[in-house]
Structures are given as C-alpha cells and as structure tokens.
PDB file of N, CA and C in Angstrom:
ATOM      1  N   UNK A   1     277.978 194.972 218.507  1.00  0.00           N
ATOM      2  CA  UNK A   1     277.936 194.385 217.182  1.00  0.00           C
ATOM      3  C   UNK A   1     276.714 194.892 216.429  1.00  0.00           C
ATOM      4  N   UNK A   2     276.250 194.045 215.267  1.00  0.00           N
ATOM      5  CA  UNK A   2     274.994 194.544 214.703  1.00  0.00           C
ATOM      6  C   UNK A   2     273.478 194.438 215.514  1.00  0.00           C
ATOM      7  N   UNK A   3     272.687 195.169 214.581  1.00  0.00           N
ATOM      8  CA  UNK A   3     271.750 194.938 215.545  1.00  0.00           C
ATOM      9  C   UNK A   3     270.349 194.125 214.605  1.00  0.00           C
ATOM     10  N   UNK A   4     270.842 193.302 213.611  1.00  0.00           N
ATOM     11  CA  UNK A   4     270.560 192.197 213.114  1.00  0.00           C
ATOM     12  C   UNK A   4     271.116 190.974 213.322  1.00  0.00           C
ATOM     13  N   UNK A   5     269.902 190.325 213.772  1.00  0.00           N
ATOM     14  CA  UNK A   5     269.685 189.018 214.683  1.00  0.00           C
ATOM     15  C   UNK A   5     270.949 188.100 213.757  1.00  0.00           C
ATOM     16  N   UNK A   6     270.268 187.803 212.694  1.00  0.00           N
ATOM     17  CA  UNK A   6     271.396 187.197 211.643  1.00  0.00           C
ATOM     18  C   UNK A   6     272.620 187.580 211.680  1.00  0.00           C
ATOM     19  N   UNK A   7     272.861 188.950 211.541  1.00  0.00           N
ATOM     20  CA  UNK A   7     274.278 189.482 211.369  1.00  0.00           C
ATOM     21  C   UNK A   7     274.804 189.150 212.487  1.00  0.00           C
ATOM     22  N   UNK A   8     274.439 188.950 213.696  1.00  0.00           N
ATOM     23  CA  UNK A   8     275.075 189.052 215.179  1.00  0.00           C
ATOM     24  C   UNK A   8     275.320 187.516 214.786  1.00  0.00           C
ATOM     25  N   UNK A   9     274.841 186.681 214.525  1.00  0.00           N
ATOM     26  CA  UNK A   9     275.040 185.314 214.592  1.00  0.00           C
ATOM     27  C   UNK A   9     276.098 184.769 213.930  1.00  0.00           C
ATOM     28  N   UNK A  10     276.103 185.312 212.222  1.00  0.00           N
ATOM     29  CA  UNK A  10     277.164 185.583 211.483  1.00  0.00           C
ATOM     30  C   UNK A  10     278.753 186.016 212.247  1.00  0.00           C
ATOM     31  N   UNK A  11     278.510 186.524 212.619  1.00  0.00           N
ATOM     32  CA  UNK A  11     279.582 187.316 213.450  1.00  0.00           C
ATOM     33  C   UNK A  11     280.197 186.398 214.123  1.00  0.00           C
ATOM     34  N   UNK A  12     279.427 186.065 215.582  1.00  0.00           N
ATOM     35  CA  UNK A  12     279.767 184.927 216.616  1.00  0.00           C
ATOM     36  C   UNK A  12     280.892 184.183 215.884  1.00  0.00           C
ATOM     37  N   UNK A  13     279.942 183.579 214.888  1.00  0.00           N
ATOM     38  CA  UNK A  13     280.499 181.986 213.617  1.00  0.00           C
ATOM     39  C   UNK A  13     282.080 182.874 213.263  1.00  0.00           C
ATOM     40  N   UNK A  14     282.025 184.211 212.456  1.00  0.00           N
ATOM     41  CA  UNK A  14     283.208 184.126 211.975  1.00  0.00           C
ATOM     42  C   UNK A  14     284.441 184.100 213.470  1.00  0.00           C
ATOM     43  N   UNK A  15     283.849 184.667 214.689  1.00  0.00           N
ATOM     44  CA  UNK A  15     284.878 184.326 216.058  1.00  0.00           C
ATOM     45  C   UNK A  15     285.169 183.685 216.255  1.00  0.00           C
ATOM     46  N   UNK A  16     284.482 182.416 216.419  1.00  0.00           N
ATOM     47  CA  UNK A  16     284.444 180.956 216.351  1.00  0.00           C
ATOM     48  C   UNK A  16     285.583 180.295 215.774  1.00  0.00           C
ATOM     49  N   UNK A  17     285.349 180.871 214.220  1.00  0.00           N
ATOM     50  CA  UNK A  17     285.897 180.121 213.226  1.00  0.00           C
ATOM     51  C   UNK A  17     287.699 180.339 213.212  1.00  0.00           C
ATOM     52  N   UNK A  18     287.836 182.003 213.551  1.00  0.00           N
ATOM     53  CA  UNK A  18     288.784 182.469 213.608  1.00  0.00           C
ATOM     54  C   UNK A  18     289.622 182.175 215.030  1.00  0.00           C
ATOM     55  N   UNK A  19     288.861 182.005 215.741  1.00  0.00           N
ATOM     56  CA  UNK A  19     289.389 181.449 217.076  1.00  0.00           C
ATOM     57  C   UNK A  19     290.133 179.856 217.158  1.00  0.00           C
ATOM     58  N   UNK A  20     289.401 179.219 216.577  1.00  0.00           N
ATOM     59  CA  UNK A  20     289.802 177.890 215.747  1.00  0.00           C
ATOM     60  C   UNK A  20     290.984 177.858 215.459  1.00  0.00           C
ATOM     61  N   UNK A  21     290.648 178.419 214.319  1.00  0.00           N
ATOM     62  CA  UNK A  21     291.844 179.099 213.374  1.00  0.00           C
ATOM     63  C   UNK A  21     293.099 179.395 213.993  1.00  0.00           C
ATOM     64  N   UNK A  22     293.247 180.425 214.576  1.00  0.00           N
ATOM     65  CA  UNK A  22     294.202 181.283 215.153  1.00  0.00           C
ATOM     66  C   UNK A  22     294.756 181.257 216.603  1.00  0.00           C
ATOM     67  N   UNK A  23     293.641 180.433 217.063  1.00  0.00           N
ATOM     68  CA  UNK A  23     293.878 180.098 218.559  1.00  0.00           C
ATOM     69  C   UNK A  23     295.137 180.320 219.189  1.00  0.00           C
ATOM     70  N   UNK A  24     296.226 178.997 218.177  1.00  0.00           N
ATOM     71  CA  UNK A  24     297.546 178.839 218.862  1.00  0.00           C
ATOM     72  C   UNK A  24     298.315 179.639 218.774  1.00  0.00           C
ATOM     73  N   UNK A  25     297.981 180.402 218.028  1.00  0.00           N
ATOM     74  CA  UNK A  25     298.778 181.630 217.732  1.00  0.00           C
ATOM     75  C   UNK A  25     298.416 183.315 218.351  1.00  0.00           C
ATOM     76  N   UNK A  26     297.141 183.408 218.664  1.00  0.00           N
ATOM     77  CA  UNK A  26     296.888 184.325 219.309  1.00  0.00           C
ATOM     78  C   UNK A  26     296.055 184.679 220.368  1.00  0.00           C
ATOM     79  N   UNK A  27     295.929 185.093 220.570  1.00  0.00           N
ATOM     80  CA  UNK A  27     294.817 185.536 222.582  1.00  0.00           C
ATOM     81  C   UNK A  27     293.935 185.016 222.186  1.00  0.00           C
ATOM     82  N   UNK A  28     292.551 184.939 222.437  1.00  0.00           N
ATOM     83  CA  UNK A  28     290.942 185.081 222.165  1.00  0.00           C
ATOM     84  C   UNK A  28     291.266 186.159 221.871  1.00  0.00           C
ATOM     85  N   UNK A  29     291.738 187.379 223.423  1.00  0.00           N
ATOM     86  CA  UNK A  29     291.457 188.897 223.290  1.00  0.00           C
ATOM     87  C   UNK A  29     291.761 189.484 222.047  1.00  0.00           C
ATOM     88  N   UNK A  30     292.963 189.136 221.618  1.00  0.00           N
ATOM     89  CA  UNK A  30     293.737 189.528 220.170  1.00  0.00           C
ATOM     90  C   UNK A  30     292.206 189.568 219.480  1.00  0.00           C
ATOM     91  N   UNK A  31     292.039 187.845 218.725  1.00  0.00           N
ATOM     92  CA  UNK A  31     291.325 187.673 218.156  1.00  0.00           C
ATOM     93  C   UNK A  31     289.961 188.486 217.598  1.00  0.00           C
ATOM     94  N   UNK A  32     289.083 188.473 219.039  1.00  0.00           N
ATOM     95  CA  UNK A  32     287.945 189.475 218.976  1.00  0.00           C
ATOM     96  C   UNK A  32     288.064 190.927 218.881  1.00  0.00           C
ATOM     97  N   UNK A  33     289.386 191.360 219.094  1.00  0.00           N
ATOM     98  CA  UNK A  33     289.626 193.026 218.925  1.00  0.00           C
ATOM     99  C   UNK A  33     289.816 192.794 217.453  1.00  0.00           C
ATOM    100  N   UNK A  34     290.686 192.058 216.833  1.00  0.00           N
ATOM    101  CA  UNK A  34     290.991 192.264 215.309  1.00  0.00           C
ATOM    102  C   UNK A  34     289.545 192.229 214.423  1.00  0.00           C
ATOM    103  N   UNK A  35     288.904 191.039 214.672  1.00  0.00           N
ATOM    104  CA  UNK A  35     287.093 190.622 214.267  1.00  0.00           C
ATOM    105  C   UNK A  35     286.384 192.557 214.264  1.00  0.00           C
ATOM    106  N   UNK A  36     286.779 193.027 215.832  1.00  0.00           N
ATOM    107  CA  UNK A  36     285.801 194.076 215.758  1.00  0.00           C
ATOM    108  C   UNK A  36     286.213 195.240 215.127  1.00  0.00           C
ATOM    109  N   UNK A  37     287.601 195.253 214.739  1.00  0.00           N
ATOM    110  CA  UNK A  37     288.383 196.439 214.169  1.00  0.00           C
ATOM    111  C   UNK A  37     287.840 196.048 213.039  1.00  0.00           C
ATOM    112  N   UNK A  38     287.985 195.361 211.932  1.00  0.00           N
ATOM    113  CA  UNK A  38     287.546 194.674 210.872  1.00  0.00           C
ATOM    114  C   UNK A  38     286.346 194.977 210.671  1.00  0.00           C
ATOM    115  N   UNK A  39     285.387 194.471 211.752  1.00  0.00           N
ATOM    116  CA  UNK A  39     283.699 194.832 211.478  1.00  0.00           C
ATOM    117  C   UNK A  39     283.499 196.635 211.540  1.00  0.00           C
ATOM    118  N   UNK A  40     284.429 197.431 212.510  1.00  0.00           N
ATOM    119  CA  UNK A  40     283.912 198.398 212.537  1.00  0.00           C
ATOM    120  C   UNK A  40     284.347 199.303 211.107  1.00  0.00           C
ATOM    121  N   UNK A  41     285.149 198.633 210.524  1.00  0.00           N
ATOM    122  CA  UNK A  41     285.063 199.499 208.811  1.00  0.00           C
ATOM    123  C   UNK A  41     283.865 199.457 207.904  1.00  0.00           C
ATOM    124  N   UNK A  42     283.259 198.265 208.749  1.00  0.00           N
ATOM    125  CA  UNK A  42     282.315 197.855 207.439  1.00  0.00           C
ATOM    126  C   UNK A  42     280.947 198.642 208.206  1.00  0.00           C
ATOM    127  N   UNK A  43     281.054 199.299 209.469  1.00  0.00           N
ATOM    128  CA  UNK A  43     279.710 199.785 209.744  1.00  0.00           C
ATOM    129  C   UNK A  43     278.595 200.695 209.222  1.00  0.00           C
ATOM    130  N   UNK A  44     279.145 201.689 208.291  1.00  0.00           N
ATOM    131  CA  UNK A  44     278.354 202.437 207.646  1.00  0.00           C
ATOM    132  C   UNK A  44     277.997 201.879 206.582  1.00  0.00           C
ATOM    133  N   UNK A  45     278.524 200.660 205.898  1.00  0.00           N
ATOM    134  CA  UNK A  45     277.293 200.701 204.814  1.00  0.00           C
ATOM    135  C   UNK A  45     276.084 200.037 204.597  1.00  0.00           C
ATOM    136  N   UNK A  46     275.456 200.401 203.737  1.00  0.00           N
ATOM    137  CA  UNK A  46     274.081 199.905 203.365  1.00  0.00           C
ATOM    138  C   UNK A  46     273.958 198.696 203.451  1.00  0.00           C
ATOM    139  N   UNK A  47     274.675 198.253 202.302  1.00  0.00           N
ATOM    140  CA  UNK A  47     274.285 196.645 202.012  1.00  0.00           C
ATOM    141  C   UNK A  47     275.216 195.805 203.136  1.00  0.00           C
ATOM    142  N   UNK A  48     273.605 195.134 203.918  1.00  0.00           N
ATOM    143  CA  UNK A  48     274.446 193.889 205.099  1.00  0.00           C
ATOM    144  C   UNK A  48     274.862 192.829 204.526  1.00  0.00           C
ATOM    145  N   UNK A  49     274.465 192.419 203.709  1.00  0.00           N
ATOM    146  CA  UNK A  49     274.341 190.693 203.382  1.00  0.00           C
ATOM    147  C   UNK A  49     276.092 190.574 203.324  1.00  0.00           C
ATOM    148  N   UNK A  50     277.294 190.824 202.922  1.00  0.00           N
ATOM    149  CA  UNK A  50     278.358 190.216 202.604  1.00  0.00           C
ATOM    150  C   UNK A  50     278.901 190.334 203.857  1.00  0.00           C
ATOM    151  N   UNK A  51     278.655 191.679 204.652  1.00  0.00           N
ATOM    152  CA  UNK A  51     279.720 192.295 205.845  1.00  0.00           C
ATOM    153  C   UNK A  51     280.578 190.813 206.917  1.00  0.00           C
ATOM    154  N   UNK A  52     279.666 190.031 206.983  1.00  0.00           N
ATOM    155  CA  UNK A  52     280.687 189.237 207.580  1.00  0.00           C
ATOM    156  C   UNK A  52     281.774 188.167 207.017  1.00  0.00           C
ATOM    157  N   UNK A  53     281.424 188.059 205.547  1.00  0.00           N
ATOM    158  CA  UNK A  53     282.479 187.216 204.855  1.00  0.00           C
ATOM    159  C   UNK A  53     283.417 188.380 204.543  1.00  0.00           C
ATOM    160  N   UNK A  54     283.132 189.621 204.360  1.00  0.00           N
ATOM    161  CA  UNK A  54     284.391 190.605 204.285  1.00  0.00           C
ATOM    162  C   UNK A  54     284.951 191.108 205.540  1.00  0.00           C
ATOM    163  N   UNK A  55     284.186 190.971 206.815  1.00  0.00           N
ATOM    164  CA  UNK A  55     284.946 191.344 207.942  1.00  0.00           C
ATOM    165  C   UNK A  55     285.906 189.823 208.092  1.00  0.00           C
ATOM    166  N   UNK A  56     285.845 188.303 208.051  1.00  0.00           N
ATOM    167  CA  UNK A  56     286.190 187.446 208.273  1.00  0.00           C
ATOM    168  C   UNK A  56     287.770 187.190 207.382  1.00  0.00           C
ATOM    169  N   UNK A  57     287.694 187.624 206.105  1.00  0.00           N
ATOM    170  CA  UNK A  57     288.684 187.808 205.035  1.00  0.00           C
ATOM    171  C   UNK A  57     289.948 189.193 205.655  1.00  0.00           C
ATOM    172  N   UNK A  58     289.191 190.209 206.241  1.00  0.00           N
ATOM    173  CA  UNK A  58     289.906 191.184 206.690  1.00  0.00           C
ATOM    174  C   UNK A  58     290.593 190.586 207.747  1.00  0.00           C
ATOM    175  N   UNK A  59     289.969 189.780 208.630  1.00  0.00           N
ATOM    176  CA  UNK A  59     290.536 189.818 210.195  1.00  0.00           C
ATOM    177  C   UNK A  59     291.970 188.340 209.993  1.00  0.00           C
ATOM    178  N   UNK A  60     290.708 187.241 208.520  1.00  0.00           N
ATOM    179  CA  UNK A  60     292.318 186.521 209.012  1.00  0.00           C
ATOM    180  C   UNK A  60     293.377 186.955 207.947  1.00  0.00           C
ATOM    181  N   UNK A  61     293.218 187.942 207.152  1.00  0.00           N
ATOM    182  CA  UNK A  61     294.409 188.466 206.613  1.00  0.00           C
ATOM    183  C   UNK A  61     295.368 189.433 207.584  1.00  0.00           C
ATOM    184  N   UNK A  62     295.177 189.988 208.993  1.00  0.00           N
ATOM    185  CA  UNK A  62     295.451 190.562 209.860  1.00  0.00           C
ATOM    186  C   UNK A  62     296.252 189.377 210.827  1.00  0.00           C
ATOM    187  N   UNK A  63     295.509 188.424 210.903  1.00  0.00           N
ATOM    188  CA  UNK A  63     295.929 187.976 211.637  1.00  0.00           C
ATOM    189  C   UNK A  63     296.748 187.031 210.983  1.00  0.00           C
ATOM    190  N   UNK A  64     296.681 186.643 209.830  1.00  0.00           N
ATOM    191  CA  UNK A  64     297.601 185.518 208.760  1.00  0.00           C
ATOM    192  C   UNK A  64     299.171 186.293 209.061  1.00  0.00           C
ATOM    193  N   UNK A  65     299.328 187.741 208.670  1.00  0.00           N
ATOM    194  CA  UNK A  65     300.596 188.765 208.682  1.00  0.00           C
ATOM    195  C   UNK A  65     301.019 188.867 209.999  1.00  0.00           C
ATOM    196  N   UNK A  66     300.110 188.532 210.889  1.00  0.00           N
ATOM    197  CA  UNK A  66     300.731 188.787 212.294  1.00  0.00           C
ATOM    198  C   UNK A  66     301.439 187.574 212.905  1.00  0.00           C
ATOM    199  N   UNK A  67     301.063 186.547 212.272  1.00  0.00           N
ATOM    200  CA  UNK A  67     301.850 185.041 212.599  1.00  0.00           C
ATOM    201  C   UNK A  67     302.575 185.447 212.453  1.00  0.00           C
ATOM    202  N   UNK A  68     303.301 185.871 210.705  1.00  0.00           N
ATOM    203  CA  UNK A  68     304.439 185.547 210.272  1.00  0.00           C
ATOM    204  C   UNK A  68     305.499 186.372 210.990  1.00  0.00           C
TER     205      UNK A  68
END
C-alpha cells in the first residue's frame, strides 16, 4: 500500500468499510483485490490527499456492478 502513515490508515478504513458493505455478497479476498486494483490506478499521482475517497468510489462501483 502507501507509504504514508495516514494514507495506509485511510485505506484499512475504506476495507473495512467496504467489507461491511459488501461482505454478503463477496469474499474479503474479492474485496481487498478490487480496493487494491482501484488503489493501484491512483499510484502515480502527485496529489495524495483525495486517493482514498477515489479509490473507495472506484472499488464500490466495481463491486455495486458485480452484485447485480
């Protein structure tokens, strides 16, 4: 994951949240592969501050389409 203390924490929370979320419907494993596919688009850029409300928006729109 990142290698900002914050960002790593951020992160955890959106697993968490999405795990919550999505639980009944999908693995953990699912879960955290979709989270890291998601995060790994956002790895090259500059600006950290949003990356995990846009990796979190990516992963449960991935995973919202995969319910259905």
């Amino acid at each position: 994951m990142a290698t900002d203390p914050r960002e790593d924490e951020a992160m955890r929370g959106v697993n968490e949240r999405l795990k919550a979320a999505h639980g009944q419907t999908h693995s953990l494993d699912e879960i955290t592969a979709v989270v890291a596919g998601a995060y790994a688009a956002f790895r090259d850029r500059p600006v950290r501050d949003f990356i995990p409300i846009l990796v979190e928006r990516r992963a449960r729109r991935i995973l919202d389409g995969a319910s259905k």
